[in-house]
PDB file of N, CA and C in Angstrom:
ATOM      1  N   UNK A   1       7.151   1.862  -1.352  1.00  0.00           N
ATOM      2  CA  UNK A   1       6.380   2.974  -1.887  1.00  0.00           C
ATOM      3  C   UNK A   1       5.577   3.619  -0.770  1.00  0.00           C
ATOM      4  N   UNK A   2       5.399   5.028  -1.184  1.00  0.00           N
ATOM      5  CA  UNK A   2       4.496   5.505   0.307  1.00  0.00           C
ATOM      6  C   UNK A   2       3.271   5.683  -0.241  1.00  0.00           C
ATOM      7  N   UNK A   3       1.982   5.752   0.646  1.00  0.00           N
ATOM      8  CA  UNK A   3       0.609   6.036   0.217  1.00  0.00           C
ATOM      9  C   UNK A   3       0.672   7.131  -0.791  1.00  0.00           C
ATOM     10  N   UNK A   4       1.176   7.928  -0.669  1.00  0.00           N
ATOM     11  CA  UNK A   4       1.512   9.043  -2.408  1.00  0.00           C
ATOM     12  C   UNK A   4       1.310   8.310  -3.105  1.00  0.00           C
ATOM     13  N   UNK A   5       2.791   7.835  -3.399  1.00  0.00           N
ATOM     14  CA  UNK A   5       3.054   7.135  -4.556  1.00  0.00           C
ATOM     15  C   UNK A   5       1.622   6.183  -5.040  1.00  0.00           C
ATOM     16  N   UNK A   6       1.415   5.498  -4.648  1.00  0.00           N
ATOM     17  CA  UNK A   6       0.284   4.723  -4.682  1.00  0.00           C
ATOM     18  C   UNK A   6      -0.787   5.223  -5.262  1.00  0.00           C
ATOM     19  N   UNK A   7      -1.489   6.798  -4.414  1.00  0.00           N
ATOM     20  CA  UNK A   7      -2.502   7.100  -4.574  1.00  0.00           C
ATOM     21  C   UNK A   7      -2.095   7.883  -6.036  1.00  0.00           C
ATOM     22  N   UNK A   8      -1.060   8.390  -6.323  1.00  0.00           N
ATOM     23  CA  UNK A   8      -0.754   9.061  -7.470  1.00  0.00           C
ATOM     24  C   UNK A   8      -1.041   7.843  -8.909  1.00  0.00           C
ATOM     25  N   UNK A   9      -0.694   6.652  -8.663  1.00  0.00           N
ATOM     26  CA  UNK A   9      -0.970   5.744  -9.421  1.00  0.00           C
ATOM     27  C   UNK A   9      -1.976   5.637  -9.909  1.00  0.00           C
ATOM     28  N   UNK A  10      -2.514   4.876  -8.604  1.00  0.00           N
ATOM     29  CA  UNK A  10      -4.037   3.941  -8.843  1.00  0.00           C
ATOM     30  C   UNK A  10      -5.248   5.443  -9.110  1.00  0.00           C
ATOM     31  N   UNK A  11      -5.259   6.246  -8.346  1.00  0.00           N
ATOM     32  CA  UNK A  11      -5.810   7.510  -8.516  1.00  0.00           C
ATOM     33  C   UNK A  11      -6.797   7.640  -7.643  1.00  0.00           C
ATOM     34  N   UNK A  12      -7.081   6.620  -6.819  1.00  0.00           N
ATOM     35  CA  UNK A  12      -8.276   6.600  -5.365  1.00  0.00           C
ATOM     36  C   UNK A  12      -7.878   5.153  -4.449  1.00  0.00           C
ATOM     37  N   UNK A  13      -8.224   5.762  -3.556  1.00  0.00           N
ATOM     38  CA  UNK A  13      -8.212   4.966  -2.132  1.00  0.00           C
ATOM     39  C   UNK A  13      -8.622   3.799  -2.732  1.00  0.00           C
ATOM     40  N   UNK A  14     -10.017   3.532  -3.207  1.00  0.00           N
ATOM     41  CA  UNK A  14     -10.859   2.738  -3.720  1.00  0.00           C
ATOM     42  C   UNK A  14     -10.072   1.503  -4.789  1.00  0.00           C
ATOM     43  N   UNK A  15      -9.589   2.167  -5.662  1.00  0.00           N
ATOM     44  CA  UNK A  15      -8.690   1.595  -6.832  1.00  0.00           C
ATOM     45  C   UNK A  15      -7.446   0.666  -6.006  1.00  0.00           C
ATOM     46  N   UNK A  16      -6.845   1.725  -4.966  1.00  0.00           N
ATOM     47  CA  UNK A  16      -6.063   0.584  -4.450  1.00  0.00           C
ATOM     48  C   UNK A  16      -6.454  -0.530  -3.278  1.00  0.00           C
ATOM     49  N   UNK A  17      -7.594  -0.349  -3.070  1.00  0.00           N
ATOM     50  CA  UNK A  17      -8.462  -1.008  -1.819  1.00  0.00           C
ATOM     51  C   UNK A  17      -8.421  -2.379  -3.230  1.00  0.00           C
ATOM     52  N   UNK A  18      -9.369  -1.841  -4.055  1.00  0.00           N
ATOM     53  CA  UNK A  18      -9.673  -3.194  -5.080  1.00  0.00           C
ATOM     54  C   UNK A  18      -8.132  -3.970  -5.639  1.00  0.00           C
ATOM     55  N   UNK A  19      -6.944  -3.058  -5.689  1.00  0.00           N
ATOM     56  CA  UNK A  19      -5.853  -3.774  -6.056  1.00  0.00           C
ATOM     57  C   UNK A  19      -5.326  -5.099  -5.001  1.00  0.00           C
ATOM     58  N   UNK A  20      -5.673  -4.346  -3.906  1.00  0.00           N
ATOM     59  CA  UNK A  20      -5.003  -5.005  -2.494  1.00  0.00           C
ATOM     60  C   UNK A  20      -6.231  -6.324  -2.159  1.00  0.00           C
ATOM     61  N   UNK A  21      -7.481  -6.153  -2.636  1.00  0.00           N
ATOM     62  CA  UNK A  21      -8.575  -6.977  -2.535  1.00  0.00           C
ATOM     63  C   UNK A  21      -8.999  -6.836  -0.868  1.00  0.00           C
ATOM     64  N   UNK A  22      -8.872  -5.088  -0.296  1.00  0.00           N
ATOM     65  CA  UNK A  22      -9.505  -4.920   0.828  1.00  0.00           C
ATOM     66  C   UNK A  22     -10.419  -3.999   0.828  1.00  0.00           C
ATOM     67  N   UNK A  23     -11.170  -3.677   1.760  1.00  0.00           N
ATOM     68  CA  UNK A  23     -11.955  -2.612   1.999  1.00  0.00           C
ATOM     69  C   UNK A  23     -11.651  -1.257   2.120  1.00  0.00           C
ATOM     70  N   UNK A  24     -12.123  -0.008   1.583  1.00  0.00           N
ATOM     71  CA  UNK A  24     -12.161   1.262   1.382  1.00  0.00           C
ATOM     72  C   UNK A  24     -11.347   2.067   3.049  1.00  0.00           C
ATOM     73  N   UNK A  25     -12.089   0.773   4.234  1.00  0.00           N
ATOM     74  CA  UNK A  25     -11.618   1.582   5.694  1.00  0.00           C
ATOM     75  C   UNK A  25     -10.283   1.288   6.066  1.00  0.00           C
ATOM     76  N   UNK A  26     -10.596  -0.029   5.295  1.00  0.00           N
ATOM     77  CA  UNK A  26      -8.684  -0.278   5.554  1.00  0.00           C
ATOM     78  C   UNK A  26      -7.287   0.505   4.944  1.00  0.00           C
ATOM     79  N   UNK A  27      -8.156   0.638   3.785  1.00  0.00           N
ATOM     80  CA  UNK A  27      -6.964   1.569   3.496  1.00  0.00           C
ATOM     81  C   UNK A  27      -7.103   3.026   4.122  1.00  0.00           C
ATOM     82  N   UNK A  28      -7.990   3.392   4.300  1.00  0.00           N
ATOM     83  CA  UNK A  28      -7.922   4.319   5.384  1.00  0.00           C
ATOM     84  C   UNK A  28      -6.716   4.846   6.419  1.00  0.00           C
ATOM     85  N   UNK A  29      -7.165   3.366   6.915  1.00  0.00           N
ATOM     86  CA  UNK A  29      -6.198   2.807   8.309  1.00  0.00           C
ATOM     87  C   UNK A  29      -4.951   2.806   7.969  1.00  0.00           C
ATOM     88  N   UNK A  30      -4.297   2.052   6.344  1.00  0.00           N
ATOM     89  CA  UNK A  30      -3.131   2.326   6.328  1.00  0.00           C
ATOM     90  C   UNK A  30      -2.946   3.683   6.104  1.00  0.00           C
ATOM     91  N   UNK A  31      -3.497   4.684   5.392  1.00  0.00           N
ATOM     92  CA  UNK A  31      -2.845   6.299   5.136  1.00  0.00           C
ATOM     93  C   UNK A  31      -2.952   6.537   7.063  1.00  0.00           C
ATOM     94  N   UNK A  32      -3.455   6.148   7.706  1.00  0.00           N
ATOM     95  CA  UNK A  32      -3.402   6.856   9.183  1.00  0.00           C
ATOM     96  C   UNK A  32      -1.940   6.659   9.184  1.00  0.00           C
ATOM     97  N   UNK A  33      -1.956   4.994   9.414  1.00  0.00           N
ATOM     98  CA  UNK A  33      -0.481   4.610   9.593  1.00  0.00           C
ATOM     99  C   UNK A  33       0.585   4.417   9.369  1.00  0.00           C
ATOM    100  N   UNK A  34       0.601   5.344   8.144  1.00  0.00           N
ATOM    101  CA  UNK A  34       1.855   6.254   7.137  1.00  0.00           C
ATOM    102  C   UNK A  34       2.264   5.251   6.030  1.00  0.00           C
ATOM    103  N   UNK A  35       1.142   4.291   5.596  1.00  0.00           N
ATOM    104  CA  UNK A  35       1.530   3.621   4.745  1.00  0.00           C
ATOM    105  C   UNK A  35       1.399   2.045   4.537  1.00  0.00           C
ATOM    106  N   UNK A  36       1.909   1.165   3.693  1.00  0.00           N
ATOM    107  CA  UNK A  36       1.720   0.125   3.489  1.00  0.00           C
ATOM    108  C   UNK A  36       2.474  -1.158   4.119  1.00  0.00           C
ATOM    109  N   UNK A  37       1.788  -2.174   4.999  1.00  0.00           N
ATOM    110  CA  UNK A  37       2.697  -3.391   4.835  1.00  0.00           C
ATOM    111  C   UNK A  37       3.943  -3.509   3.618  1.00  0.00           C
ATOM    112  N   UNK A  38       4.989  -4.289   3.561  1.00  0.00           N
ATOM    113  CA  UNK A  38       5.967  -4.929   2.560  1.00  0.00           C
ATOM    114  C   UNK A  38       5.027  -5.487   2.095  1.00  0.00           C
ATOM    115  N   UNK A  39       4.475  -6.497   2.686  1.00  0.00           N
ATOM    116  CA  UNK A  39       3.766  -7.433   1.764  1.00  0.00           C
ATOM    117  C   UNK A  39       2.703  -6.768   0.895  1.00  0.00           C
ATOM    118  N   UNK A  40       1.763  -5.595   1.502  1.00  0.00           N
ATOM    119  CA  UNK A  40       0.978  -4.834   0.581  1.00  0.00           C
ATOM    120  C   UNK A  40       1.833  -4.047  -0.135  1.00  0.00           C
ATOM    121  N   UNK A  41       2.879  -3.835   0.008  1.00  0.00           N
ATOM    122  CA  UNK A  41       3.376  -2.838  -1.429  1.00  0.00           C
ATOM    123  C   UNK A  41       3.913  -3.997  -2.314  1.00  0.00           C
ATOM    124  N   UNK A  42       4.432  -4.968  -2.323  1.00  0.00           N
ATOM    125  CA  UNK A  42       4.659  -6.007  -2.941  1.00  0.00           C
ATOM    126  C   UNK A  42       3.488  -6.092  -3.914  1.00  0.00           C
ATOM    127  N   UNK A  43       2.346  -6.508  -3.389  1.00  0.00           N
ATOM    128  CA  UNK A  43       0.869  -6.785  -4.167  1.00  0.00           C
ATOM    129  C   UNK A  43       0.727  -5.334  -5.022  1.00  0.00           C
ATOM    130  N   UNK A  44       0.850  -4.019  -4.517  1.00  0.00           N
ATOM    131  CA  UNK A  44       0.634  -2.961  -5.519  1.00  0.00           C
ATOM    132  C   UNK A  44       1.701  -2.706  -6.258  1.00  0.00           C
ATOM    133  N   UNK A  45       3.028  -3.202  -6.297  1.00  0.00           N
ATOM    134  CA  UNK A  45       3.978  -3.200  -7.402  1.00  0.00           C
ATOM    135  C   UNK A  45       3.997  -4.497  -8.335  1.00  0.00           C
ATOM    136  N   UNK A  46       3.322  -5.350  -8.110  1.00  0.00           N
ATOM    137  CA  UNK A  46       2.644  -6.366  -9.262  1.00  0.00           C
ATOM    138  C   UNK A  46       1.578  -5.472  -9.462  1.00  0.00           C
ATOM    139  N   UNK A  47       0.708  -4.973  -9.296  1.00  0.00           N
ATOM    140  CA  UNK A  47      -0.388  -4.586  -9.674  1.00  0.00           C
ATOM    141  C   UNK A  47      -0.529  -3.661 -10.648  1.00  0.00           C
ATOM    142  N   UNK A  48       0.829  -2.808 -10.455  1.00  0.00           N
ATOM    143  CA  UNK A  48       1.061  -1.306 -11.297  1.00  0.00           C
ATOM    144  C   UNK A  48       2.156  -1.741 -12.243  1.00  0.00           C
ATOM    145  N   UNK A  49       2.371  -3.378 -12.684  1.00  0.00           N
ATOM    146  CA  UNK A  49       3.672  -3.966 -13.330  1.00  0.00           C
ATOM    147  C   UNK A  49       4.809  -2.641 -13.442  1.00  0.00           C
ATOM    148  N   UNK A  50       5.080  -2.771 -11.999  1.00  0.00           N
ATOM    149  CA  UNK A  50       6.409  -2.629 -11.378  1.00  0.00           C
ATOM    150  C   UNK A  50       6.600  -0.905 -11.521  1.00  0.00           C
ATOM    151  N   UNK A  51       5.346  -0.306 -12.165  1.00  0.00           N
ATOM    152  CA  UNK A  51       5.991   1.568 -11.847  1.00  0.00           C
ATOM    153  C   UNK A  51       5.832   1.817 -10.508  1.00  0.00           C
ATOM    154  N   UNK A  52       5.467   0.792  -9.205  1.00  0.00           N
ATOM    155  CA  UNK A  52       5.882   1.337  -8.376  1.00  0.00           C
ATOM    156  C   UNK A  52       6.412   0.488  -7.876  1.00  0.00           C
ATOM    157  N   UNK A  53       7.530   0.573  -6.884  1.00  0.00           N
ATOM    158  CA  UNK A  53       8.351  -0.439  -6.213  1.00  0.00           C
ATOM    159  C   UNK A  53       8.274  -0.635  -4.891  1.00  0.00           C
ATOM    160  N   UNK A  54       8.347  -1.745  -4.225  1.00  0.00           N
ATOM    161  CA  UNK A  54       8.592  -1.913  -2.363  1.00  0.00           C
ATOM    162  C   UNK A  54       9.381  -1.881  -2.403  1.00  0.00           C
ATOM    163  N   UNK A  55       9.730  -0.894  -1.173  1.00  0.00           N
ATOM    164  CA  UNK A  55      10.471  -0.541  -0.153  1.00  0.00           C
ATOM    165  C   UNK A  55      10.506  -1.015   1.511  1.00  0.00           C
ATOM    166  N   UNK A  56      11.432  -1.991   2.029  1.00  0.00           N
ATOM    167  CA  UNK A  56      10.836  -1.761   3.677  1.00  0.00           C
ATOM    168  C   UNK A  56      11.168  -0.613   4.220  1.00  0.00           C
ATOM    169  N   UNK A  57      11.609   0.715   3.198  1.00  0.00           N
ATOM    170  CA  UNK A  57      12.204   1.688   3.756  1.00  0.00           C
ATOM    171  C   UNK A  57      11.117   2.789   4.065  1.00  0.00           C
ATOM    172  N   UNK A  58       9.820   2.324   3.976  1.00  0.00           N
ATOM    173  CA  UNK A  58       8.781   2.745   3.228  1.00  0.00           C
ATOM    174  C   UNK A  58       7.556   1.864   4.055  1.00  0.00           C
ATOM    175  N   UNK A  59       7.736   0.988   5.085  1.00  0.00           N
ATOM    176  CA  UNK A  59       7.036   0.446   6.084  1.00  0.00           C
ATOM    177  C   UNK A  59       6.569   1.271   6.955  1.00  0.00           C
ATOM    178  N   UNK A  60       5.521   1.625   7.675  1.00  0.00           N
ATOM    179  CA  UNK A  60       5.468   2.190   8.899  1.00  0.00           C
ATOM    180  C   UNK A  60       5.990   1.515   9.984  1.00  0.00           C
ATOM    181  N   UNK A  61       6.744   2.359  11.074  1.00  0.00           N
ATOM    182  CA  UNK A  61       7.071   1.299  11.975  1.00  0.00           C
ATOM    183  C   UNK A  61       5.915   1.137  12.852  1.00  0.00           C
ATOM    184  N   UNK A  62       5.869  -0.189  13.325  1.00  0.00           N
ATOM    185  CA  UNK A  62       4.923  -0.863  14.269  1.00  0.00           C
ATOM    186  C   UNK A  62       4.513  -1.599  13.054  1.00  0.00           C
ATOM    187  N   UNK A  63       4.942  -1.707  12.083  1.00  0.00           N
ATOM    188  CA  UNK A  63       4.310  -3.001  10.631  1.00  0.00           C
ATOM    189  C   UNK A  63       5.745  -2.989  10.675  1.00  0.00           C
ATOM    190  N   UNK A  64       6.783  -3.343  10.887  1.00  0.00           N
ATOM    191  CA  UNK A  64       7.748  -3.568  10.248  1.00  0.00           C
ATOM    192  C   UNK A  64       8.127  -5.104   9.871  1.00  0.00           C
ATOM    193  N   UNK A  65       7.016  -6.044  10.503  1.00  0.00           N
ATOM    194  CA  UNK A  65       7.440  -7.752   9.974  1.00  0.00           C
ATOM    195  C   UNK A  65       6.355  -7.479   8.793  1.00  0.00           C
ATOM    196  N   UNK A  66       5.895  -6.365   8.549  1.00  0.00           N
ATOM    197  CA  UNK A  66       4.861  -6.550   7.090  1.00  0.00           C
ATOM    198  C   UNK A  66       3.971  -7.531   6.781  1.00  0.00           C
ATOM    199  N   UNK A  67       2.997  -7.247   8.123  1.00  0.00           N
ATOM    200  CA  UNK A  67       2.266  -8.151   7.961  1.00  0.00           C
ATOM    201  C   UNK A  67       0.945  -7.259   7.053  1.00  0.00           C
ATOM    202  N   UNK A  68       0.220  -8.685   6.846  1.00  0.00           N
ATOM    203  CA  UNK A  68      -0.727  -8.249   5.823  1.00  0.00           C
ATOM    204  C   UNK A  68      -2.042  -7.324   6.721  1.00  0.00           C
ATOM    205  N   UNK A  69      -3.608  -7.619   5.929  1.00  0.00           N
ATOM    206  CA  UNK A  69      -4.661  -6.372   6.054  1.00  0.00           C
ATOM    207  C   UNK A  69      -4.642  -6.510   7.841  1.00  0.00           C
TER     208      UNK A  69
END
């Protein structure tokens, strides 16, 4: 899923900061960096029971082992 998708969901940075159980700057950091770890879109497609899905197609590269915050 890309930060869109996400933010179209949850409906604020904030909402998905609290889904992911990180801070407001971090997610920040991921919209800089075009998006989510695998492993964080994993956690927000349990979170949104499954209307949104991971993708590693959908990783930023330089995260591509998907690591976490």
């Amino acid at each position: 899923m890309t930060y869109e998708q996400a933010l179209v969901h949850f409906g604020t940075g904030r909402a998905i900061a609290d889904a992911l159980g990180l801070s407001a700057g971090r997610i920040s950091q991921c919209k800089a960096a075009g998006g989510f770890s695998y492993q964080q879109q994993c956690v927000l497609e349990k979170s949104s029971s499954g209307e949104l899905l991971a993708s590693h197609n959908d990783v930023p590269s330089g995260n591509a082992k998907g690591a976490a915050a």
